[in-house]
PDB file of N, CA and C in Angstrom:
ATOM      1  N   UNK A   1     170.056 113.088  97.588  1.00  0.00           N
ATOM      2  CA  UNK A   1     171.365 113.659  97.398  1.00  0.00           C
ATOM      3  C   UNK A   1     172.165 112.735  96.492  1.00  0.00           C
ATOM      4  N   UNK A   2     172.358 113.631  95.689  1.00  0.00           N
ATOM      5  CA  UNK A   2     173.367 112.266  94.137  1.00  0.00           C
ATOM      6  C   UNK A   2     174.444 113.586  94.242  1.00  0.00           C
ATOM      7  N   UNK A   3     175.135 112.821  93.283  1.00  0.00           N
ATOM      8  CA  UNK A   3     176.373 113.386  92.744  1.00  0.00           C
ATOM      9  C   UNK A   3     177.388 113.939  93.239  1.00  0.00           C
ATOM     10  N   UNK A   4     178.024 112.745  95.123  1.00  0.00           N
ATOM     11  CA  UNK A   4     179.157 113.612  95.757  1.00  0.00           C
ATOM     12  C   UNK A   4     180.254 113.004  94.985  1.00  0.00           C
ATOM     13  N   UNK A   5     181.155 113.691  95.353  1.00  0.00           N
ATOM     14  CA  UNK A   5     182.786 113.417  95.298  1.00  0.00           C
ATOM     15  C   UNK A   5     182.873 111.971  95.456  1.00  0.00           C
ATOM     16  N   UNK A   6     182.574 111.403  96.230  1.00  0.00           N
ATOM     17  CA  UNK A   6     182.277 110.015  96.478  1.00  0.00           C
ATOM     18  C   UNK A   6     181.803 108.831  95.753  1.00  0.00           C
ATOM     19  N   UNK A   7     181.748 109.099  94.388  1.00  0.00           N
ATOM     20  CA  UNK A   7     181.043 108.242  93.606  1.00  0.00           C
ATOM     21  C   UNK A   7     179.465 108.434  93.695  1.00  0.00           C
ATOM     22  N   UNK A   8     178.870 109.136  94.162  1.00  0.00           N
ATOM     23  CA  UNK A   8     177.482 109.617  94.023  1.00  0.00           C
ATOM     24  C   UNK A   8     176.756 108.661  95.154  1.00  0.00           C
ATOM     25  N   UNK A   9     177.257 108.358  96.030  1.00  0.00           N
ATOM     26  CA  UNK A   9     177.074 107.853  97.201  1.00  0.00           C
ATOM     27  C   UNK A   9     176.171 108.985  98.300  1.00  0.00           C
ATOM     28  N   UNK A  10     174.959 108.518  98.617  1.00  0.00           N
ATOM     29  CA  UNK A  10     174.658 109.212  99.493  1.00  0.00           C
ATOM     30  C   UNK A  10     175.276 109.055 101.271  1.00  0.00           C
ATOM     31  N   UNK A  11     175.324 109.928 101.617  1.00  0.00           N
ATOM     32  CA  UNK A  11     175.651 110.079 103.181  1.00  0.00           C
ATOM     33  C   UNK A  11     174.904 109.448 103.984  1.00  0.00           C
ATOM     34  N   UNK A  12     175.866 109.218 104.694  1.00  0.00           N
ATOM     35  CA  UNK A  12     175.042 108.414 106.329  1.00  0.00           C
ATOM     36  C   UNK A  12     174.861 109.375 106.926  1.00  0.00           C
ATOM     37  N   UNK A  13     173.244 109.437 107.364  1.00  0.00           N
ATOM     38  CA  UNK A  13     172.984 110.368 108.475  1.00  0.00           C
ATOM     39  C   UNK A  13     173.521 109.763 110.051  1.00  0.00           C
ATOM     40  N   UNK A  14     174.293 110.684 110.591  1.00  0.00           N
ATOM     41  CA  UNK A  14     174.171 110.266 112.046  1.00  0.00           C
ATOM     42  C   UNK A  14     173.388 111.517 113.141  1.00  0.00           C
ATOM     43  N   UNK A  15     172.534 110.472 113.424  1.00  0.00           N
ATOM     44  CA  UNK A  15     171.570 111.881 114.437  1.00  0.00           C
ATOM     45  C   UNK A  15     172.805 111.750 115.994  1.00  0.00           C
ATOM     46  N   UNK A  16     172.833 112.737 116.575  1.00  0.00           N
ATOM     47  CA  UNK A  16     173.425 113.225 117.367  1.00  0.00           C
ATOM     48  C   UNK A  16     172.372 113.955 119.017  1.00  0.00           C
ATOM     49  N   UNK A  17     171.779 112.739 119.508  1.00  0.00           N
ATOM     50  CA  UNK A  17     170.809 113.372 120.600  1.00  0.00           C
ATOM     51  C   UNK A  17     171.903 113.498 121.583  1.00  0.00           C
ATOM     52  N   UNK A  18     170.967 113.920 123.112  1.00  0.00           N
ATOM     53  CA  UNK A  18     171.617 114.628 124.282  1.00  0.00           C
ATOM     54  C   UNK A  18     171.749 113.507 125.334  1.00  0.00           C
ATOM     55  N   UNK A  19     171.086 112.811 125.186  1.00  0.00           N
ATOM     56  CA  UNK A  19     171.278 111.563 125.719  1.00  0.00           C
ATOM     57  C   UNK A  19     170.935 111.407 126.881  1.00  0.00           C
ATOM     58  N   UNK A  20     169.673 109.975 127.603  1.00  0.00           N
ATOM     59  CA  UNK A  20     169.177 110.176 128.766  1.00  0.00           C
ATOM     60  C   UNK A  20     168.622 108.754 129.660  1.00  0.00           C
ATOM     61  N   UNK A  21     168.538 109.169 130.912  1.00  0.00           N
ATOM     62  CA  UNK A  21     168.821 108.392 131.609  1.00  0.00           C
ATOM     63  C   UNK A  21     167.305 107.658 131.804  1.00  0.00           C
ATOM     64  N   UNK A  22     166.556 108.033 130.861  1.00  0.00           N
ATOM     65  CA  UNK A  22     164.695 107.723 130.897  1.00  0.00           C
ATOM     66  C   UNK A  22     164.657 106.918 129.355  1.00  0.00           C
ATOM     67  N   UNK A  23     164.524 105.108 130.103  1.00  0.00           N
ATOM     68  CA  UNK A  23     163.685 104.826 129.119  1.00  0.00           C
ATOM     69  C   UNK A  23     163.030 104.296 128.020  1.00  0.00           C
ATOM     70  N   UNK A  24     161.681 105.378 128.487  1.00  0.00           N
ATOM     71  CA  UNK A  24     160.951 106.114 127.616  1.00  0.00           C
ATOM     72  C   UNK A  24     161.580 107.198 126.719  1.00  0.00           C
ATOM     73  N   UNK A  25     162.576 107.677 126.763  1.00  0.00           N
ATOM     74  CA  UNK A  25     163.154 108.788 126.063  1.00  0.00           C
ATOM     75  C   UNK A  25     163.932 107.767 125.393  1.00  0.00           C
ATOM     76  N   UNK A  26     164.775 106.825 125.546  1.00  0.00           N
ATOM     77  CA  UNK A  26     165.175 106.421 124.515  1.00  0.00           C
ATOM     78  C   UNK A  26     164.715 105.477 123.413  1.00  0.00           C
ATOM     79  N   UNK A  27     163.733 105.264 123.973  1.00  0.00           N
ATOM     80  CA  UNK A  27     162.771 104.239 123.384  1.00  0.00           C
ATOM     81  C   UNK A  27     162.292 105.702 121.801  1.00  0.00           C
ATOM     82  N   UNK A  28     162.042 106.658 122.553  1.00  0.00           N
ATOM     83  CA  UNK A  28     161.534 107.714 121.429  1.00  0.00           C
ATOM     84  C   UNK A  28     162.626 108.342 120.669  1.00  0.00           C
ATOM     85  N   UNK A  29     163.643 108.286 120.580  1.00  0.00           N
ATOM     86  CA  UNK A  29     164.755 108.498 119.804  1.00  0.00           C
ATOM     87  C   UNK A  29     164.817 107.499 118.782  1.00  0.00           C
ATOM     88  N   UNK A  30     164.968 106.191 119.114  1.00  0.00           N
ATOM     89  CA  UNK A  30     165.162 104.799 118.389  1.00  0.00           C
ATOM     90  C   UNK A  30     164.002 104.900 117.636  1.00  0.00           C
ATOM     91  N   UNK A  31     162.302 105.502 118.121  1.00  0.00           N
ATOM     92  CA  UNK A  31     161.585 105.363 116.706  1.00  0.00           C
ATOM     93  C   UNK A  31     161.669 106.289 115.892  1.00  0.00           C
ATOM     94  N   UNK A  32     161.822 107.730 116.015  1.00  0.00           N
ATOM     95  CA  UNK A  32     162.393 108.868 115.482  1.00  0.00           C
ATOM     96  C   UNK A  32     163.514 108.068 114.352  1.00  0.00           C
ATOM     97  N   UNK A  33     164.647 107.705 115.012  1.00  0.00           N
ATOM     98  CA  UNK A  33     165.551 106.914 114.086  1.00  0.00           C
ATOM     99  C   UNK A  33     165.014 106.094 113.057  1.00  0.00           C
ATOM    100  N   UNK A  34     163.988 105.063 113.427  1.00  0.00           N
ATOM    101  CA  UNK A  34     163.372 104.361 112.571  1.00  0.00           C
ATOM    102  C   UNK A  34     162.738 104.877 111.948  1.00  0.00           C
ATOM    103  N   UNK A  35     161.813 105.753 112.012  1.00  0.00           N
ATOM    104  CA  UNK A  35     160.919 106.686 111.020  1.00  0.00           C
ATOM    105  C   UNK A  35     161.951 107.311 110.064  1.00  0.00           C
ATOM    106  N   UNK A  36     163.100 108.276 110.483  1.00  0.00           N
ATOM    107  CA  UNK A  36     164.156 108.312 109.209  1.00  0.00           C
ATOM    108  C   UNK A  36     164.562 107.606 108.456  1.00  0.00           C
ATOM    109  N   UNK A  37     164.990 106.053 108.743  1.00  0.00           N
ATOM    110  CA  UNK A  37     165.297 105.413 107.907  1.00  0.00           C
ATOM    111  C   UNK A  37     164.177 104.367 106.847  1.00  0.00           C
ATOM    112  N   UNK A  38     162.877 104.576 107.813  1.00  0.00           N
ATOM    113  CA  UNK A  38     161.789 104.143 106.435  1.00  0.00           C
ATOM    114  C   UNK A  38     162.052 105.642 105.357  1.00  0.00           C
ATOM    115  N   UNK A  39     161.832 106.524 105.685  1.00  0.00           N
ATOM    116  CA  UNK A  39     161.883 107.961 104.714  1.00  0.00           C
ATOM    117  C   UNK A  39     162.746 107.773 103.888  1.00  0.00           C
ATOM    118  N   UNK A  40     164.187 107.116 104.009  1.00  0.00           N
ATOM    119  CA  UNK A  40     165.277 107.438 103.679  1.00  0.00           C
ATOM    120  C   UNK A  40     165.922 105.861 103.208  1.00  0.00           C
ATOM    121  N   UNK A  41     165.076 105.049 102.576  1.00  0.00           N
ATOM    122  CA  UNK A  41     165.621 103.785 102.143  1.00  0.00           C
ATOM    123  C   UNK A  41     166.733 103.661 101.729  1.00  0.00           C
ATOM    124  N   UNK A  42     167.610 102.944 101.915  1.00  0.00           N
ATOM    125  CA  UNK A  42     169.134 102.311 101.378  1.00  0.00           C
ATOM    126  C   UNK A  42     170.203 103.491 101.948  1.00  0.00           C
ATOM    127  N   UNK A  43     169.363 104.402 102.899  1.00  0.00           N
ATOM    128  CA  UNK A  43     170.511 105.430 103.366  1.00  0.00           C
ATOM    129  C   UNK A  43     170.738 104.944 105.083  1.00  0.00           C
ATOM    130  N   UNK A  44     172.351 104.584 105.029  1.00  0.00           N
ATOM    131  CA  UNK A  44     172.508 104.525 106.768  1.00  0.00           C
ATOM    132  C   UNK A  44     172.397 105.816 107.729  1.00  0.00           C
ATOM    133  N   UNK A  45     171.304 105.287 108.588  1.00  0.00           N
ATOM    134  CA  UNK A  45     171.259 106.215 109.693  1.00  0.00           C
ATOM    135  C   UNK A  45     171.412 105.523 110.812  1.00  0.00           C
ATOM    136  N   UNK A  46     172.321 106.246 111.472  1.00  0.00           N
ATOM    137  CA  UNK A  46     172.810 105.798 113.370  1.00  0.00           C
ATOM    138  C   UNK A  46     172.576 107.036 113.968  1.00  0.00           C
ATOM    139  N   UNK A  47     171.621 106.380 115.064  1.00  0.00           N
ATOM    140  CA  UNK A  47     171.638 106.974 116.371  1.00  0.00           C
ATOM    141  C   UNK A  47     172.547 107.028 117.208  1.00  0.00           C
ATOM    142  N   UNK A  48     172.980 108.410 117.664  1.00  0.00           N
ATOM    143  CA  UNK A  48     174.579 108.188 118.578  1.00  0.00           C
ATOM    144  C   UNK A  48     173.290 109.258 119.823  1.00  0.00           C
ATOM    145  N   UNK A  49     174.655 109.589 120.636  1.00  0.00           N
ATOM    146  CA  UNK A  49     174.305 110.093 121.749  1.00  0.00           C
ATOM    147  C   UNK A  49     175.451 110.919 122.359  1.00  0.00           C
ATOM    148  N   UNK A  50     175.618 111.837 122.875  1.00  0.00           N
ATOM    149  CA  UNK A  50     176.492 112.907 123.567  1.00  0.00           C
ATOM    150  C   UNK A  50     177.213 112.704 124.742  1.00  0.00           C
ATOM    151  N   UNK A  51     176.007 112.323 125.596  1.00  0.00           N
ATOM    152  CA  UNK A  51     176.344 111.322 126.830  1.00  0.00           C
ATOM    153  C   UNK A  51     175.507 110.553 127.296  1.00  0.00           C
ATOM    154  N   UNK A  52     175.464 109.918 128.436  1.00  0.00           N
ATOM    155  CA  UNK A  52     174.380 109.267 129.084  1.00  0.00           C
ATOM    156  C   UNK A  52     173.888 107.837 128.417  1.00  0.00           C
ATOM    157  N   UNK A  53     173.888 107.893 127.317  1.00  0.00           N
ATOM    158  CA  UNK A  53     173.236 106.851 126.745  1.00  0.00           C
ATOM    159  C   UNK A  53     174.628 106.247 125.621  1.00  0.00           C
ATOM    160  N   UNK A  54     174.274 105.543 125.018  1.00  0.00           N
ATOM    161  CA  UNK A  54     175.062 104.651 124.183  1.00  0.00           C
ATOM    162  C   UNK A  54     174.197 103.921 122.965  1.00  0.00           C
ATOM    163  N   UNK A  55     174.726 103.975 121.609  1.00  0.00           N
ATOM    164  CA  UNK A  55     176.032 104.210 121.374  1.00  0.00           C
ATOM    165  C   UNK A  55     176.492 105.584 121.231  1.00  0.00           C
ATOM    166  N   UNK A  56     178.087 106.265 121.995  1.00  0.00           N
ATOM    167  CA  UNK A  56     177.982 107.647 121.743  1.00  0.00           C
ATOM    168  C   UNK A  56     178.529 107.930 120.433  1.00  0.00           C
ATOM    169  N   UNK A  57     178.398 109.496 119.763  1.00  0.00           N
ATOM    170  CA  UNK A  57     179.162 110.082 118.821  1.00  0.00           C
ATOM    171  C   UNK A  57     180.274 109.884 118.704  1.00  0.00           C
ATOM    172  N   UNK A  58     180.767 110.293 119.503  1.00  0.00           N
ATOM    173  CA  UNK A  58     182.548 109.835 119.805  1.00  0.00           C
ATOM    174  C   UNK A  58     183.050 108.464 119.432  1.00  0.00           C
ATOM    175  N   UNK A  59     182.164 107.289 119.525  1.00  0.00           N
ATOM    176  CA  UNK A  59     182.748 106.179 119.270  1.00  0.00           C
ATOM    177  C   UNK A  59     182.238 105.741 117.667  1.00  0.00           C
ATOM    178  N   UNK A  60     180.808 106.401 117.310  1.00  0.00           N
ATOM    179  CA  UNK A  60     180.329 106.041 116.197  1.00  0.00           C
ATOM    180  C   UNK A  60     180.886 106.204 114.882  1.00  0.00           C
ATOM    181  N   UNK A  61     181.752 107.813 115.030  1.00  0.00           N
ATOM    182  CA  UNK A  61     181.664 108.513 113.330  1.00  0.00           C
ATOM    183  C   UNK A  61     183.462 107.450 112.727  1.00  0.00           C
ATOM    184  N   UNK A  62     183.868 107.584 113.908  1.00  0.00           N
ATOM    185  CA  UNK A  62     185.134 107.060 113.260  1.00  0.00           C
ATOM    186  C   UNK A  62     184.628 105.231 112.496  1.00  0.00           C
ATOM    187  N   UNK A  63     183.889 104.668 112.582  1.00  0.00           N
ATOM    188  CA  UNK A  63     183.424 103.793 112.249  1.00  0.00           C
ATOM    189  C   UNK A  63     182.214 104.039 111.036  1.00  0.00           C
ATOM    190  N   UNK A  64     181.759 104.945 110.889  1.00  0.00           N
ATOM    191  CA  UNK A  64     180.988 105.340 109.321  1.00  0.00           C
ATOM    192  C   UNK A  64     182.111 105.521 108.355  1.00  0.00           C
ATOM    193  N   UNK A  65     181.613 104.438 107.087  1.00  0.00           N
ATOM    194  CA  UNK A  65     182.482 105.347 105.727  1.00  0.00           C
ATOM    195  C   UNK A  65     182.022 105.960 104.838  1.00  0.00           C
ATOM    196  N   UNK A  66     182.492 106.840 104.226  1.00  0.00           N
ATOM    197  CA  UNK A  66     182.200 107.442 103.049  1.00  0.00           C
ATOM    198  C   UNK A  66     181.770 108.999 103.698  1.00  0.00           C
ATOM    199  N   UNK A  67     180.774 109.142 103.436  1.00  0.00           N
ATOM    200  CA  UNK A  67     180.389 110.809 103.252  1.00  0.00           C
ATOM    201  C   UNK A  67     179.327 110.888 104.840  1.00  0.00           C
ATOM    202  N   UNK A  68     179.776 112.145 105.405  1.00  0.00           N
ATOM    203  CA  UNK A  68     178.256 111.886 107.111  1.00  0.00           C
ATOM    204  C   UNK A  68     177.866 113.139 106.625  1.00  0.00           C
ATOM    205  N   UNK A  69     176.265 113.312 107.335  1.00  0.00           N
ATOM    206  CA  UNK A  69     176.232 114.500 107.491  1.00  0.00           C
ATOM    207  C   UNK A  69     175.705 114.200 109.230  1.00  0.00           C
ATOM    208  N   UNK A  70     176.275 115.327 109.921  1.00  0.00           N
ATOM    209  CA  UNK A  70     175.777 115.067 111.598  1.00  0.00           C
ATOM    210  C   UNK A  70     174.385 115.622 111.596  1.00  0.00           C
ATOM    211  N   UNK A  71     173.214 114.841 112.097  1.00  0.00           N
ATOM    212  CA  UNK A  71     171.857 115.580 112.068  1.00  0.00           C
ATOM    213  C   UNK A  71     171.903 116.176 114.094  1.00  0.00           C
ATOM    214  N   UNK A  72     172.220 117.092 114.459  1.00  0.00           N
ATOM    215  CA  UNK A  72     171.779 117.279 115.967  1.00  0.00           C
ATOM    216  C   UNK A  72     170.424 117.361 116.242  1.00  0.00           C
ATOM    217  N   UNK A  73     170.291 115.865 117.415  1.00  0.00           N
ATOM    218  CA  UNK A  73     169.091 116.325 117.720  1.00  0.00           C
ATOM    219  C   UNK A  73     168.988 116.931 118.989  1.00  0.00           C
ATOM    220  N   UNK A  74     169.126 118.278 119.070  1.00  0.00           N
ATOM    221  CA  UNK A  74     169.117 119.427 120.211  1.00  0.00           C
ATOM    222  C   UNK A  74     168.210 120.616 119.920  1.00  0.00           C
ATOM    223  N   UNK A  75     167.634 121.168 121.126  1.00  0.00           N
ATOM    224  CA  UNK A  75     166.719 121.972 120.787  1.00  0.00           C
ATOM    225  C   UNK A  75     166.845 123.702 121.037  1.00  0.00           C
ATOM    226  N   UNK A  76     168.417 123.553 122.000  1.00  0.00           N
ATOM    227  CA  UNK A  76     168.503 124.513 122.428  1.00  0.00           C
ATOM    228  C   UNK A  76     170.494 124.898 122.133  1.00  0.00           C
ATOM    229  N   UNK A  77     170.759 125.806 121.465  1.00  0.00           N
ATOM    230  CA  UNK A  77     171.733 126.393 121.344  1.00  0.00           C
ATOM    231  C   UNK A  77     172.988 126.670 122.746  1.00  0.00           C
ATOM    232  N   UNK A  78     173.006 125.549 123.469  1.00  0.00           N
ATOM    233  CA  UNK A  78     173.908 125.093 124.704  1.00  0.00           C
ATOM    234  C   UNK A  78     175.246 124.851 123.678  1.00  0.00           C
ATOM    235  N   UNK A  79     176.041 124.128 125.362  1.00  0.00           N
ATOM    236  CA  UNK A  79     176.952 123.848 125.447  1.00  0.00           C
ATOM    237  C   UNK A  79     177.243 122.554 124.325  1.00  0.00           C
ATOM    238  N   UNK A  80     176.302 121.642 124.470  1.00  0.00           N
ATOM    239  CA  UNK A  80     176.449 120.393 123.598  1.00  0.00           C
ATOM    240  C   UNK A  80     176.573 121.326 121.909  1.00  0.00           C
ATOM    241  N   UNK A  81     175.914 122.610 121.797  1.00  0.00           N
ATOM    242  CA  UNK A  81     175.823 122.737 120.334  1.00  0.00           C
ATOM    243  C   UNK A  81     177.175 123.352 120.027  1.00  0.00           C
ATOM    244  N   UNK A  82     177.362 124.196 120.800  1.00  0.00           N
ATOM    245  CA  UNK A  82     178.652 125.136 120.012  1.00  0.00           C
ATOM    246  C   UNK A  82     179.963 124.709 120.781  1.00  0.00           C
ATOM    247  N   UNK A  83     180.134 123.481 121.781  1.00  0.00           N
ATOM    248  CA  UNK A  83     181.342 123.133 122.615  1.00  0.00           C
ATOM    249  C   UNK A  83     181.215 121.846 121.907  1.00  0.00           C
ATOM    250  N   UNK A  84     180.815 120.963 122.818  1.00  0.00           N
ATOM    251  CA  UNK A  84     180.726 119.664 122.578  1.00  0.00           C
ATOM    252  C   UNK A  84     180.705 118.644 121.002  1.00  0.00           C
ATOM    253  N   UNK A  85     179.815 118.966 120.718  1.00  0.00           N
ATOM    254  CA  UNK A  85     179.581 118.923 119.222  1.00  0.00           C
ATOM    255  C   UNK A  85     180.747 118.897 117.886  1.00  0.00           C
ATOM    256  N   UNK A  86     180.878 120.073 117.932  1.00  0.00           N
ATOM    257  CA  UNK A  86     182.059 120.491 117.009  1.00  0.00           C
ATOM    258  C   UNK A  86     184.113 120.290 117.711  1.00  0.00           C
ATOM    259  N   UNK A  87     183.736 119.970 118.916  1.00  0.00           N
ATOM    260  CA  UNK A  87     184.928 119.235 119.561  1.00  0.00           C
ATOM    261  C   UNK A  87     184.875 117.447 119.025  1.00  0.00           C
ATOM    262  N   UNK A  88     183.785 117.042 119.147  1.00  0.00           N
ATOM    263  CA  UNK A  88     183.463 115.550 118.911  1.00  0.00           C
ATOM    264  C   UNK A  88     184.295 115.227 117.093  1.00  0.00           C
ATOM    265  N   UNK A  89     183.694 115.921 116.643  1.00  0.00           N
ATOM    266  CA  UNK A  89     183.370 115.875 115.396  1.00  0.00           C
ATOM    267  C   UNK A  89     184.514 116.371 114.574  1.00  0.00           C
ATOM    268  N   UNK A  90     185.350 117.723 115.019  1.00  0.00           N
ATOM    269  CA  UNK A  90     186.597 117.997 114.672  1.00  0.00           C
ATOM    270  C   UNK A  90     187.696 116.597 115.171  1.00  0.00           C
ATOM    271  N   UNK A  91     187.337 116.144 116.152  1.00  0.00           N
ATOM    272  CA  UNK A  91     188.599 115.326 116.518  1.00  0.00           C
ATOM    273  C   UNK A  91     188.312 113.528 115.790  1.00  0.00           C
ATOM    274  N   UNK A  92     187.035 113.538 115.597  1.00  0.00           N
ATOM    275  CA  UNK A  92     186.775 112.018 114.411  1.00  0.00           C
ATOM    276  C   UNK A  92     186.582 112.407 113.626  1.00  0.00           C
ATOM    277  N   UNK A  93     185.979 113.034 112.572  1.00  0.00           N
ATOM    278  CA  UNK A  93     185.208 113.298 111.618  1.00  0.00           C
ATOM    279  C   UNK A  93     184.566 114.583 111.045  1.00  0.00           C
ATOM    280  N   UNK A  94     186.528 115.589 110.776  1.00  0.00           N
ATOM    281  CA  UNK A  94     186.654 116.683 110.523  1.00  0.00           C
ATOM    282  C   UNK A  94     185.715 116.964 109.315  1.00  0.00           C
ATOM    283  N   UNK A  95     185.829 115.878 108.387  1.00  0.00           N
ATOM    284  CA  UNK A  95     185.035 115.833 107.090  1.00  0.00           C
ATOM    285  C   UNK A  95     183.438 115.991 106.933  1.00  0.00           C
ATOM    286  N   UNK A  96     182.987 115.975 108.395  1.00  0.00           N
ATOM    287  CA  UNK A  96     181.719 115.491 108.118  1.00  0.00           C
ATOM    288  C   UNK A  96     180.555 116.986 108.507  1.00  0.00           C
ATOM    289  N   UNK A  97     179.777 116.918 107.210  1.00  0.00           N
ATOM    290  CA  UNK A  97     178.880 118.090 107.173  1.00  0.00           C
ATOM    291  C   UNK A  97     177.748 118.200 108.382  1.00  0.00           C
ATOM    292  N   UNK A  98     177.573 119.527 109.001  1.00  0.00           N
ATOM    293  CA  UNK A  98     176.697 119.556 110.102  1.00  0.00           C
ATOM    294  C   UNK A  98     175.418 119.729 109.756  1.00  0.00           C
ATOM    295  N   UNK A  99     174.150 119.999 110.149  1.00  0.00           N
ATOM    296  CA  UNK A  99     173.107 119.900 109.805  1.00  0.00           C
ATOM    297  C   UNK A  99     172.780 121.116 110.844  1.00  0.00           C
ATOM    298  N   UNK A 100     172.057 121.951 110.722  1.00  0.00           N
ATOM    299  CA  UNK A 100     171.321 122.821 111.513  1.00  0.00           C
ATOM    300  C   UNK A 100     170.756 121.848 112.877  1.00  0.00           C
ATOM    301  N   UNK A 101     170.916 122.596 114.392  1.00  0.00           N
ATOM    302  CA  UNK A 101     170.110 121.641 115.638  1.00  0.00           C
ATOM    303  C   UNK A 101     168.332 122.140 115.366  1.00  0.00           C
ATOM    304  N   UNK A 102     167.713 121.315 115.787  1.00  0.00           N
ATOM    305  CA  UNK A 102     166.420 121.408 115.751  1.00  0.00           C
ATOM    306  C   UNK A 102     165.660 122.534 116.541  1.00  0.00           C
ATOM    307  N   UNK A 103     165.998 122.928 117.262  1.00  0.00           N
ATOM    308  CA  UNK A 103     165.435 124.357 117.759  1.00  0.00           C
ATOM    309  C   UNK A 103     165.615 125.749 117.282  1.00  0.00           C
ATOM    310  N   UNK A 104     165.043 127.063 117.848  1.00  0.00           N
ATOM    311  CA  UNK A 104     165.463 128.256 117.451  1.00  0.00           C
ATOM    312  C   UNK A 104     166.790 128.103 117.896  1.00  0.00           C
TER     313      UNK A 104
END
């Protein structure tokens, strides 16, 4: 991605999981995360979280600069996608582009 408004700065991805009390589950988010950011050299990506786990969304985006796009990692079209989510994100980081959630 070249040529934003931004000086041609690419975006920080922030992935956006559901967040959990196993782990093993977070252990597999953090390499997920790491596998994006080998893919994605010199581009910041943060792992946030919804609840349960830390660091959350809520505290992360107001602390990214420049351009986000939110990656959700959700699989199912809930409450976190069409409540939570776009409440988070309208109230830090009205600016910041959503990404399709990972499920149907």
């Amino acid at each position: 991605m070249t040529g934003h408004a931004t000086g041609g700065a690419a975006p920080a991805l922030v992935l956006a999981a559901h967040g959990t009390r196993s782990a093993a589950g977070e252990a597999t988010l953090a390499l997920l995360a790491e596998t994006v950011r080998r893919a994605r050299p010199g581009r910041r990506v943060e792992l946030t979280y919804l609840e349960l786990s830390s660091p959350l969304l809520a505290d992360v985006l107001p602390a990214v600069r420049g351009p986000v796009v939110v990656v959700p990692l959700l699989l199912a079209g809930g409450y976190h996608v069409h409540i939570d989510l776009p409440e988070i994100i309208a109230a830090h980081r009205p600016d910041a582009v959503v990404a399709e959630r990972l499920g149907p």
